[in-house]
Protein backbone atom coordinates (compact mmCIF):
# COMPACT_ATOMS: atom_id res chain seq x y z
CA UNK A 1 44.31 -13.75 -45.04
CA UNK A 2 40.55 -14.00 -44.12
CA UNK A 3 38.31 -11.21 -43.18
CA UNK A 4 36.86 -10.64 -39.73
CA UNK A 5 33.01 -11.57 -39.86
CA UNK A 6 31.16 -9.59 -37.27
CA UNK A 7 31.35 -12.49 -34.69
CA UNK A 8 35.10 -13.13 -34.99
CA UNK A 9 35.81 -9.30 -35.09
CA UNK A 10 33.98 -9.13 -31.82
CA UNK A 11 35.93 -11.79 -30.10
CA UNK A 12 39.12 -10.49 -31.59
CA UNK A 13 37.98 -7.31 -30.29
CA UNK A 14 36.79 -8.76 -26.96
CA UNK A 15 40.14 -10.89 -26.35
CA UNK A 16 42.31 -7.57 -27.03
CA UNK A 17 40.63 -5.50 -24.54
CA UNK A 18 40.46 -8.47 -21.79
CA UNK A 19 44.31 -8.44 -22.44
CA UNK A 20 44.72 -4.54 -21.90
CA UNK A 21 42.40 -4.33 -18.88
CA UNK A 22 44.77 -7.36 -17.27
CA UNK A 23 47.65 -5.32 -17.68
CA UNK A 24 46.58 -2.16 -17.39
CA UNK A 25 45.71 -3.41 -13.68
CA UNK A 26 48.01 -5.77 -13.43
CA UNK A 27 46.14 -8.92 -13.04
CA UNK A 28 48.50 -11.79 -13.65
CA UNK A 29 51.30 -10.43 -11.11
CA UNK A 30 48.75 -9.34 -8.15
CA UNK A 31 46.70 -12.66 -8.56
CA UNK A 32 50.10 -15.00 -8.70
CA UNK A 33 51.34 -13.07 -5.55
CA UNK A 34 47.81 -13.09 -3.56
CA UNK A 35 47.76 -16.44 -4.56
CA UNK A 36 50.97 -16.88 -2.31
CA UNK A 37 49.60 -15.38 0.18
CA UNK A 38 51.30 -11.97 -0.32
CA UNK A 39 49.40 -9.14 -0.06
CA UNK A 40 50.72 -5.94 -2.21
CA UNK A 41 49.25 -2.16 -2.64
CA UNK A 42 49.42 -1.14 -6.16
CA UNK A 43 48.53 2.28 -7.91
CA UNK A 44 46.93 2.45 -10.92
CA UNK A 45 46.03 4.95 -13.29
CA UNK A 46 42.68 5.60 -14.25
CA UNK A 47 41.81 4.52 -17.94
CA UNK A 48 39.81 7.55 -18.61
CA UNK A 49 41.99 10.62 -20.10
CA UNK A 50 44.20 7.68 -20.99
CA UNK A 51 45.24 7.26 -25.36
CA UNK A 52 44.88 3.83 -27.00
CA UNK A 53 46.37 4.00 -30.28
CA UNK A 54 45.24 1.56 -33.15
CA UNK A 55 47.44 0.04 -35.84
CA UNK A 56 44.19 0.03 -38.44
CA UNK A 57 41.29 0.75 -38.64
CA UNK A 58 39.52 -1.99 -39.71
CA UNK A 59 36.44 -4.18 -38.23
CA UNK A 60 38.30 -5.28 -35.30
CA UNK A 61 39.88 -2.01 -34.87
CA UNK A 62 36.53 -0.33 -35.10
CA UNK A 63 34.90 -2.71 -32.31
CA UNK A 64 38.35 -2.73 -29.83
CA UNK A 65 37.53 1.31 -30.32
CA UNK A 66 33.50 1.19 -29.43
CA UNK A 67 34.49 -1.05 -26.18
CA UNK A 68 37.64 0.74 -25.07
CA UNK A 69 35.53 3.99 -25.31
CA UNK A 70 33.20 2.38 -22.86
CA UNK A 71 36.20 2.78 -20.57
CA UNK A 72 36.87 6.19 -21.43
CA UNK A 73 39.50 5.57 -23.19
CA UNK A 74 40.88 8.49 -26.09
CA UNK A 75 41.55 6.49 -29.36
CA UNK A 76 43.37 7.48 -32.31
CA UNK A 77 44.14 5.90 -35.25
CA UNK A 78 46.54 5.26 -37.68
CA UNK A 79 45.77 3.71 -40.99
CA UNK A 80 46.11 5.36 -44.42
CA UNK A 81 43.81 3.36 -46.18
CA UNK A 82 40.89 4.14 -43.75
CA UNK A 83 37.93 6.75 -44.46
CA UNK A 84 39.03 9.73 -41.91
CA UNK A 85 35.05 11.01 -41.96
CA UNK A 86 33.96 7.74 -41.06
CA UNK A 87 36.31 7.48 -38.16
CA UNK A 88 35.41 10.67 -36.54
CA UNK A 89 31.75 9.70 -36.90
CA UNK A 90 33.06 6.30 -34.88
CA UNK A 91 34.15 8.85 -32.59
CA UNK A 92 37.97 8.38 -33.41
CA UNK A 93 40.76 10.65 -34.54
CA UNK A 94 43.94 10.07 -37.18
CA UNK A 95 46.69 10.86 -36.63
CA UNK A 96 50.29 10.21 -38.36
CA UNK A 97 52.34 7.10 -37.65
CA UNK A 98 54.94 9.15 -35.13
CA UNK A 99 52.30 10.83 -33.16
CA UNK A 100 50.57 7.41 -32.28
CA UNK A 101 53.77 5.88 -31.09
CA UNK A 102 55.03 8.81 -29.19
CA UNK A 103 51.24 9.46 -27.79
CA UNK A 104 50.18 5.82 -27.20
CA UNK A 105 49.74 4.72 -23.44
CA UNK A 106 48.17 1.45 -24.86
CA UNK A 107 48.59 0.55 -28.34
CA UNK A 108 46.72 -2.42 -30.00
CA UNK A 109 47.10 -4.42 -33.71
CA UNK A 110 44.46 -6.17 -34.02
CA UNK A 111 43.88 -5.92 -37.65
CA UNK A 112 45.26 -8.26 -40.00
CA UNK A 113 44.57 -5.97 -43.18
CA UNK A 114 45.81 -2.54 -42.02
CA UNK A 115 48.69 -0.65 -43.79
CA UNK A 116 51.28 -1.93 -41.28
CA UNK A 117 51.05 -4.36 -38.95
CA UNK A 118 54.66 -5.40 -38.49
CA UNK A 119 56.44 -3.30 -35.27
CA UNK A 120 59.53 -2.56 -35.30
CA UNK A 121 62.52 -1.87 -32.49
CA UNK A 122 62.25 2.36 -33.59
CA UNK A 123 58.43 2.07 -32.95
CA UNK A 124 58.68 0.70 -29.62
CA UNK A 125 61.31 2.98 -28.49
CA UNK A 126 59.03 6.07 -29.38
CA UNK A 127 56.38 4.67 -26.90
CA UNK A 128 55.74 6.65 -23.56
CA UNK A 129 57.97 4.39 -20.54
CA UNK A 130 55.46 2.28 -18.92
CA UNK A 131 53.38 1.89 -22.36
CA UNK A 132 51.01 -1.48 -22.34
CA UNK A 133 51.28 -3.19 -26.04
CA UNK A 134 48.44 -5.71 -27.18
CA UNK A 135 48.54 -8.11 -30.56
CA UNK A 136 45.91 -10.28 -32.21
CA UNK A 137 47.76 -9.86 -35.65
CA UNK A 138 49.73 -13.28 -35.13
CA UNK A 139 53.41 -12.68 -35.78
CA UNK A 140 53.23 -8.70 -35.38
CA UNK A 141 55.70 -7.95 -32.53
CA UNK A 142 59.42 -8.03 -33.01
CA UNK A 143 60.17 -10.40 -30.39
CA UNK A 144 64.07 -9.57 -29.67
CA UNK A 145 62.60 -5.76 -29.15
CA UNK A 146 59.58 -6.48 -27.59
CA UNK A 147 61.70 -8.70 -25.10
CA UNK A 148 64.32 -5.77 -24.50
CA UNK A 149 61.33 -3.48 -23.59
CA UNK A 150 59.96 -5.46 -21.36
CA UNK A 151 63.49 -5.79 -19.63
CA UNK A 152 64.42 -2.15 -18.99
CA UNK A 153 60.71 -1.86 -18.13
CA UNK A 154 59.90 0.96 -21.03
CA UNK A 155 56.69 -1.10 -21.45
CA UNK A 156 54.88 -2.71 -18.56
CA UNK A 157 53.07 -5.18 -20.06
CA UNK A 158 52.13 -6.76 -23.42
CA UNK A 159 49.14 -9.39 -24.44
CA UNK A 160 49.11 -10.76 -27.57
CA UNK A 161 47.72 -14.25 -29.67
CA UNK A 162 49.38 -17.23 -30.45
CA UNK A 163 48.22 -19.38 -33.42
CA UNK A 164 49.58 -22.48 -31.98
CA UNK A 165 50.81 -23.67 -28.16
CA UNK A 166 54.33 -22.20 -28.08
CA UNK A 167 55.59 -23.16 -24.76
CA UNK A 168 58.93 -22.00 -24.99
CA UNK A 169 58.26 -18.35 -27.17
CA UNK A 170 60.78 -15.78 -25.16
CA UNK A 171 58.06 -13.85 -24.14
CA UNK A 172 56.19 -15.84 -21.99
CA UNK A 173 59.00 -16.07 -19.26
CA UNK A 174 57.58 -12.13 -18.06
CA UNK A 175 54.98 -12.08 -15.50
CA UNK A 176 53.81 -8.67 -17.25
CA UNK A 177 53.19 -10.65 -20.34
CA UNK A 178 49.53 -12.45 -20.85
CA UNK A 179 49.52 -14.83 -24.15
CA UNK A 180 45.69 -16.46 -25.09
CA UNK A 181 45.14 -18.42 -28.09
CA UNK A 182 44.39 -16.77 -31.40
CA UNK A 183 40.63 -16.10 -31.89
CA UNK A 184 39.28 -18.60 -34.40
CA UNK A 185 36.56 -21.01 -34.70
CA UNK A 186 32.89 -21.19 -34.18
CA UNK A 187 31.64 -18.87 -31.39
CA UNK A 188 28.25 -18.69 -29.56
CA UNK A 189 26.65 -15.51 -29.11
């Protein structure tokens, strides 16, 4: 595992929230469908008011939090290996590992080093109906459960990094799903 340097925690950080945002407001579906000419109404919730819970709390944790705050987005965090004083200062809160399931409208791993970054089938079914879930951590999400969820519709949407092209991974067959290649490299500031 390598550490997230400022620059690659920032584009980690960057790429996660692009991914929410798309879902949240369901770019990929309204811009296929305009794109066919077919004009829909959608309602959206607001993002303020709204929870984002974190997986971590680690550098790219810490910048997803600073930009989705921007947003007005509540964040809370679950990571037991984190400094709790140092989170509220970055304007965060803890909480345990069943309260940020159950609470989460948007929930994000993005952090390679926290406690757990591994979801499981009981985590997603805690997750408010209609949650949006969003993955830089490559190989985090339980595909077979991930892919159920997205079925039934309990969540609406779900981003998350590839560390190779995968054209035939089972989850890019959902319109709700947006997939970008795992942040790495040189970057330009």
């Amino acid at each position: 595992m390598v550490a997230a340097t400022d620059s690659t925690a920032r584009v980690a950080a960057e790429s996660a929230l692009a991914m929410l945002l798309s879902l949240a407001r369901e770019i990929p579906r309204l811009s296929n469908l305009t794109k066919q000419g077919r004009w829909v109404r959608t309602v959206f919730h607001e993002l303020p008011g709204r929870r984002l819970g974190l997986v971590g709390f680690g550098p790219v944790a810490r910048q997803v939090s600073d930009l989705a705050r921007a947003f007005g987005l509540e964040c809370v965090v679950c990571d037991s290996n984190a400094d709790e004083d140092g989170a509220e200062r970055d304007g965060v809160r803890f909480v345990g590992r069943d309260e940020l399931f159950r609470t989460s409208h948007y929930l994000a791993l993005v952090d390679a080093s926290a406690p757990f970054t591994a979801l499981t089938a009981d985590d997603l079914a805690q997750l408010p109906e209609g949650a949006i879930l969003v993955a830089t951590v490559p190989d985090a999400l339980p595909v077979s459960a991930v892919e159920a969820a997205l079925g039934n519709g309990a969540l609406a949407g779900v981003g998350f990094c590839l560390t190779e092209a995968e054209p035939d991974h089972p989850l890019t067959r959902f319109d709700n799903v947006v997939v970008l290649p795992a942040p790495g490299g040189r970057f330009e500031g």
